[in-house]
Each structure stands twice: as C-alpha cells, then as structure tokens.
N, C-alpha and C. Protein backbone atom coordinates (compact mmCIF):
# COMPACT_ATOMS: atom_id res chain seq x y z
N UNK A 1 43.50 -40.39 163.13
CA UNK A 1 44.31 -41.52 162.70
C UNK A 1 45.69 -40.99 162.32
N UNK A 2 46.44 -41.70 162.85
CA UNK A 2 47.84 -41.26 162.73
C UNK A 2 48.64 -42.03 161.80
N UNK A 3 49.37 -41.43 160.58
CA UNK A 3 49.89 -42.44 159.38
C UNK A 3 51.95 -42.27 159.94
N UNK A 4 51.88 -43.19 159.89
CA UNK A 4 53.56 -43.32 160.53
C UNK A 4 54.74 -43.09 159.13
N UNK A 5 54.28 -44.05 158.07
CA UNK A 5 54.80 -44.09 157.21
C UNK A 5 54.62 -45.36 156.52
N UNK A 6 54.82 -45.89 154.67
CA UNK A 6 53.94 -46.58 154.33
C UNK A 6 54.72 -47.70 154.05
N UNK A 7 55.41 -48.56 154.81
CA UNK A 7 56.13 -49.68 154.80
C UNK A 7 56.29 -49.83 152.98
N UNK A 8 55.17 -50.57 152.37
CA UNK A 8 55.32 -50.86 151.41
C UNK A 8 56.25 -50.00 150.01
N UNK A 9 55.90 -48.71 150.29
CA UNK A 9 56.61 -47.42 149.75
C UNK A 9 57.83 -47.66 150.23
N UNK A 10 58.28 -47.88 151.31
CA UNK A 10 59.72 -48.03 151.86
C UNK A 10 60.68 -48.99 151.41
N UNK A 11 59.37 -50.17 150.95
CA UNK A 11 60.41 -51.16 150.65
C UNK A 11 60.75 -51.24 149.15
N UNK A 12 59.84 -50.22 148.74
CA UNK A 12 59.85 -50.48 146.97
C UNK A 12 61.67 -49.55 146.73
N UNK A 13 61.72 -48.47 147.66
CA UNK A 13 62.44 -47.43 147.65
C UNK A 13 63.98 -48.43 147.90
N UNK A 14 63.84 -49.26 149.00
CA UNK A 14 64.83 -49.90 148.80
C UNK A 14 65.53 -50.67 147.92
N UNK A 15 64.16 -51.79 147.58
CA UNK A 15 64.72 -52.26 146.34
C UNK A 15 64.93 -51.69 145.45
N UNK A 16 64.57 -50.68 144.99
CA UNK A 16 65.13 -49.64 143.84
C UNK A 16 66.32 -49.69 144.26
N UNK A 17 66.82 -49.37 145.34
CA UNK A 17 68.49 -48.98 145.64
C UNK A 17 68.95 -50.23 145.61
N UNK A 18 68.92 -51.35 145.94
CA UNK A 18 69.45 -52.28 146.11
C UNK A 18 69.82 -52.45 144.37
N UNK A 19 68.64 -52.31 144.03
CA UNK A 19 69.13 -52.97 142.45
C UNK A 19 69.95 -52.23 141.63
N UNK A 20 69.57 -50.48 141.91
CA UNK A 20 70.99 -49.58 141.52
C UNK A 20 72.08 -49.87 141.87
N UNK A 21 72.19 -50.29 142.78
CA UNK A 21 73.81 -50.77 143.20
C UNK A 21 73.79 -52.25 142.85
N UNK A 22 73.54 -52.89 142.96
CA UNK A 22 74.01 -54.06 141.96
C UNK A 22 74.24 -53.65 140.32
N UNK A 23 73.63 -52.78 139.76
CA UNK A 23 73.67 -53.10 138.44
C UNK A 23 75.48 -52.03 138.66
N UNK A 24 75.21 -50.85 139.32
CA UNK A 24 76.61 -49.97 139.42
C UNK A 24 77.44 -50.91 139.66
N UNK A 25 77.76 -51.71 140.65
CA UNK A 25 78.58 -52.88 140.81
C UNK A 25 78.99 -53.90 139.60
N UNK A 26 78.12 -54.09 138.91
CA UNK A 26 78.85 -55.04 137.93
C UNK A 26 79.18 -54.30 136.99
N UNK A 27 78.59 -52.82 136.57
CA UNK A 27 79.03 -52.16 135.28
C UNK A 27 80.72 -51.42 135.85
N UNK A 28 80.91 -51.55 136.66
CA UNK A 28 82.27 -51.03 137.64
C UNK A 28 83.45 -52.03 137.14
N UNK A 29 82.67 -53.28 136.99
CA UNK A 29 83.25 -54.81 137.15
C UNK A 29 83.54 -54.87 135.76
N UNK A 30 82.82 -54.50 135.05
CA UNK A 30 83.04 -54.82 133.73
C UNK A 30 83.83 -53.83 132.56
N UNK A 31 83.96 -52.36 133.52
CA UNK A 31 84.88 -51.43 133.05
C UNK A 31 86.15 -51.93 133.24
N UNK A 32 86.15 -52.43 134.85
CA UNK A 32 87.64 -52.61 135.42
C UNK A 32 88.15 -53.67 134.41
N UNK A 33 87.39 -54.82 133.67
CA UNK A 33 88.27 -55.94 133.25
C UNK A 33 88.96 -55.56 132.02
N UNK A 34 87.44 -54.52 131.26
CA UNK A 34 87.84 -53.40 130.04
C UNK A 34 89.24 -52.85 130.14
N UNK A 35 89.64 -51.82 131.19
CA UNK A 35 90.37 -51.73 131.45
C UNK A 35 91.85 -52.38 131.26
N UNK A 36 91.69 -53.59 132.63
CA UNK A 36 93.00 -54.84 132.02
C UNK A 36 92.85 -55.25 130.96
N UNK A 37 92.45 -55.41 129.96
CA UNK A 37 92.61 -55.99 128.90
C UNK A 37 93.43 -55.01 127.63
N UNK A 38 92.53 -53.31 128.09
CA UNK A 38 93.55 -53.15 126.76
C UNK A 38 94.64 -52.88 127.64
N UNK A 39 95.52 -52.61 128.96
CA UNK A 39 96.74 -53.04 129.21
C UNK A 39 97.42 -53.92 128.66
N UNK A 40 97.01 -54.98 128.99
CA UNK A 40 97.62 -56.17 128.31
C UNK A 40 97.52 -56.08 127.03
N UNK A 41 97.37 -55.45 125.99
CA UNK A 41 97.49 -55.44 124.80
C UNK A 41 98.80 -54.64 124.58
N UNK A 42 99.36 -54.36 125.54
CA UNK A 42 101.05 -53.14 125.29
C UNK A 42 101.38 -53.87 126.20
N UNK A 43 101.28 -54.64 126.43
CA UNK A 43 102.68 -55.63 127.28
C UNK A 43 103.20 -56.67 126.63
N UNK A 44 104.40 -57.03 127.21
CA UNK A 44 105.44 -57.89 126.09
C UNK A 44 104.50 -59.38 126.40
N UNK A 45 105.42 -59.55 125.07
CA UNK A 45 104.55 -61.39 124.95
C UNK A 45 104.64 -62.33 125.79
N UNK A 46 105.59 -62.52 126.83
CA UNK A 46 105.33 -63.49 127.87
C UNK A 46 104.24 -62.76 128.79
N UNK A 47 104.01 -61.62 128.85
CA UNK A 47 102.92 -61.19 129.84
C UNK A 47 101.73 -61.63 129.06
N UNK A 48 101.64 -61.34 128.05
CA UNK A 48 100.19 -61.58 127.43
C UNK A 48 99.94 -63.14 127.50
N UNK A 49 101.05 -63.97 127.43
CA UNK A 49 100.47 -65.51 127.50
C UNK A 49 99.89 -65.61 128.76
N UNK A 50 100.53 -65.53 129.79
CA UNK A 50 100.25 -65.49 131.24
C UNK A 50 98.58 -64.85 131.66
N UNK A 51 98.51 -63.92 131.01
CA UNK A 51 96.64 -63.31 131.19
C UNK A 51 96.20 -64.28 130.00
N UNK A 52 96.83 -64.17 129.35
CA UNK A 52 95.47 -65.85 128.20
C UNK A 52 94.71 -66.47 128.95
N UNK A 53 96.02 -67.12 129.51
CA UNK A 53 95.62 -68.36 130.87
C UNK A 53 94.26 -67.67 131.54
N UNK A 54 94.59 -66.47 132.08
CA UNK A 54 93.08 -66.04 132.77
C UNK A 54 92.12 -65.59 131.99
N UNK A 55 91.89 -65.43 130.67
CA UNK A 55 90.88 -65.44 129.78
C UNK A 55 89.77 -65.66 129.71
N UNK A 56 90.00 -67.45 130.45
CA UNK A 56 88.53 -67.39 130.22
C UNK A 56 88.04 -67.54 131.46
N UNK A 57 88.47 -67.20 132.98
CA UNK A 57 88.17 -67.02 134.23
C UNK A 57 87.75 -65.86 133.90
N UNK A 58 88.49 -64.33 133.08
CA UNK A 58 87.76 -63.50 133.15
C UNK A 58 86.35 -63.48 132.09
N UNK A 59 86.39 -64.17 131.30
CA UNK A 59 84.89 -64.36 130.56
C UNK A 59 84.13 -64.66 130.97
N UNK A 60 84.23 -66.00 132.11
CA UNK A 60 83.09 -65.96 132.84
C UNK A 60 82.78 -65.07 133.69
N UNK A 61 83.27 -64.27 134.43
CA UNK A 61 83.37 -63.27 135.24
C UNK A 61 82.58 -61.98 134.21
N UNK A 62 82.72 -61.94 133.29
CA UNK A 62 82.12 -61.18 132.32
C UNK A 62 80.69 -61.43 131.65
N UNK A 63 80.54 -62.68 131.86
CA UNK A 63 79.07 -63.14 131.68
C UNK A 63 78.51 -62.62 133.12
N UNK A 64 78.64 -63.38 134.19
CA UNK A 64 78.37 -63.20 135.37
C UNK A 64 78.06 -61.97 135.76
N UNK A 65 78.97 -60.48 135.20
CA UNK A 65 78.46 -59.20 135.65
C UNK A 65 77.65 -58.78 134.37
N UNK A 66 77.39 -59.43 133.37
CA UNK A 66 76.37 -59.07 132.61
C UNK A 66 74.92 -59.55 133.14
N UNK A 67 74.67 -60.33 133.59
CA UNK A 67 73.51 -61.19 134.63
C UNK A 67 73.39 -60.52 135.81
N UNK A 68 74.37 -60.07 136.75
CA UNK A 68 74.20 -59.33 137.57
C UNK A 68 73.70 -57.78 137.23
N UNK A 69 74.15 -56.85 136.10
CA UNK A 69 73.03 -56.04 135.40
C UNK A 69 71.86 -56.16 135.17
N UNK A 70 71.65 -57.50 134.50
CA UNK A 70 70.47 -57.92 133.89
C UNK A 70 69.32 -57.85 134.97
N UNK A 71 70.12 -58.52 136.08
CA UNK A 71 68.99 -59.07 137.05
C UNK A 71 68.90 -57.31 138.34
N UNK A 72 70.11 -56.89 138.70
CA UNK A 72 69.76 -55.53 139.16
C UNK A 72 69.12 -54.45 138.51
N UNK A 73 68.89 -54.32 137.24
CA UNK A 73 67.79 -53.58 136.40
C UNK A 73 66.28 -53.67 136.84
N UNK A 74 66.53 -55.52 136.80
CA UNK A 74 65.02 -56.08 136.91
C UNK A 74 64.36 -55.67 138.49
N UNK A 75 65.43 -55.62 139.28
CA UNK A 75 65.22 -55.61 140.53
C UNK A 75 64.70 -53.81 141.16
N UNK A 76 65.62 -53.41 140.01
CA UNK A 76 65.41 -51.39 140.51
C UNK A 76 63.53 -51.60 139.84
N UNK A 77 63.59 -52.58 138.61
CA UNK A 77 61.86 -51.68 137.79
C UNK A 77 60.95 -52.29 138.53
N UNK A 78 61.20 -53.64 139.72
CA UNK A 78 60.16 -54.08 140.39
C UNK A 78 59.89 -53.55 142.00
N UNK A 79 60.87 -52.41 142.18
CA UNK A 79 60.97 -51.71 143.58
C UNK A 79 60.40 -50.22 142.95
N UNK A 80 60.44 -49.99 142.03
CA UNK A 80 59.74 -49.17 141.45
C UNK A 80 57.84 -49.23 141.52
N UNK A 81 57.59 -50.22 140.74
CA UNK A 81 56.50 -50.80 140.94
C UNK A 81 55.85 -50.90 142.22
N UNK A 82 56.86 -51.79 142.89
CA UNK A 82 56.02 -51.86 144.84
C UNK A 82 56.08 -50.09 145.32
N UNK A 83 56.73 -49.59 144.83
CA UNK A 83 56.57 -48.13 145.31
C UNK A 83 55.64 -47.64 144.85
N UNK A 84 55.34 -47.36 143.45
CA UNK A 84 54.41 -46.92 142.89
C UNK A 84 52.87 -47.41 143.79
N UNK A 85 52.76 -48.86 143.65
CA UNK A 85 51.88 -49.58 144.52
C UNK A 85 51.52 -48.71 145.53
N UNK A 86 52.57 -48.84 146.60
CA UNK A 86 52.40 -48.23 148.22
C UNK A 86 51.81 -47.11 148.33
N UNK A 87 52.26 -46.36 147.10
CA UNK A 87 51.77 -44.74 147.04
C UNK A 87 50.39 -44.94 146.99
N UNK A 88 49.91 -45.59 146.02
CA UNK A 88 48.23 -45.58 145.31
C UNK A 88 47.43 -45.81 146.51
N UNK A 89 47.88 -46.83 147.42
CA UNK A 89 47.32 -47.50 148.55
C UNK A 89 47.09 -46.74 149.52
N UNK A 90 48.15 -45.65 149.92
CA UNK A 90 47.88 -44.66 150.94
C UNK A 90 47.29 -43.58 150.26
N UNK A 91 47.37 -43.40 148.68
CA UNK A 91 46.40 -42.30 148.39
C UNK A 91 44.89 -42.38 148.66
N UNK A 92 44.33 -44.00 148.07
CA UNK A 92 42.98 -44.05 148.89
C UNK A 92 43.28 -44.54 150.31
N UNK A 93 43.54 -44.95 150.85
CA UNK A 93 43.63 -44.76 152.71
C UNK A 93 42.84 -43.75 152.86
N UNK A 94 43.47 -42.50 152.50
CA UNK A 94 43.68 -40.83 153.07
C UNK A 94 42.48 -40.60 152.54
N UNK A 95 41.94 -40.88 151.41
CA UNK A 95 40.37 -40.04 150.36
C UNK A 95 39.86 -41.15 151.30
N UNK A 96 39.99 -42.23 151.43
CA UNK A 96 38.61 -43.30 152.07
C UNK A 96 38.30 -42.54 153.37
N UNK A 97 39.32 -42.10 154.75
CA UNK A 97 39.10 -42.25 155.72
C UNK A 97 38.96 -40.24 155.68
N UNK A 98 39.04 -39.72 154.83
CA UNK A 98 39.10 -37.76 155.02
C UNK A 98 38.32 -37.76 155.13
C-alpha cells in the first residue's frame, strides 16, 4: 500500500498559515496606524484637525484589525487541530495495516 500524503495534515498546515498571515496582516495594520498617529501628534494644528476628520474611519479600521487577529488566531489553533487530527489518523492507518 502506497501512502501519497495525508490531505487532511495538509490542510490543517495550511490553515495554520493562512491564519498566521491574517493575524501578521492586521498586527502590521495596526502598527502602521500606531505609527500615523504619533506623527500627527508633532504636526501643526491645521494638520491635526484634518486627521481628526479621519479618526474615526481610522477607529473603525482599528476595531476591524483587532477582529481580524481575533479571528486569524482562531483560525491558526483550528488548522492546528485538523493537523494534529490527520497525524493520529495516519498513525493508526500504518499500526492497523503493518
């Protein structure tokens, strides 16, 4: 019997990655706004009114990559899991059929 490779293991491996990079993606997102903001704290006062205005476009944007963490965390510990899974499954495969 010939074992190719264990799909399910494959896909846990992905979603692990998928969800590492989402959560890297919004914590990127949420440095960068870190970032503009304390800029704008040393810029003259007509600049700072002008980013007010975007305040609270960037707050929501700041909720939004906090949820996008939230939920790419959730996503790496349940590709974890299906991996873990896949493994167990081909470990008895291999003891059932040796």
């Amino acid at each position: 019997m010939e074992i190719s490779g264990n799909t399910a293991f494959y896909a846990g491996l992905s979603t692990l990655q998928t969800g590492q990079n989402r959560v890297d993606q919004a914590a990127g997102q949420i440095a960068n706004q870190t970032i503009e903001r304390s800029v704008s704290s040393q810029s003259s006062e007509t600049q700072v009114d002008r980013l007010l205005s975007l305040d609270r476009s960037q707050q929501s944007d700041m909720a939004k990559n906090v949820v996008d963490m939230s939920q790419g965390k959730i996503q790496a510990e349940l590709g974890v899991k299906v991996a873990k899974a896949g493994d167990e499954v081909l470990g008895t495969l291999i003891d059932t059929y040796a």
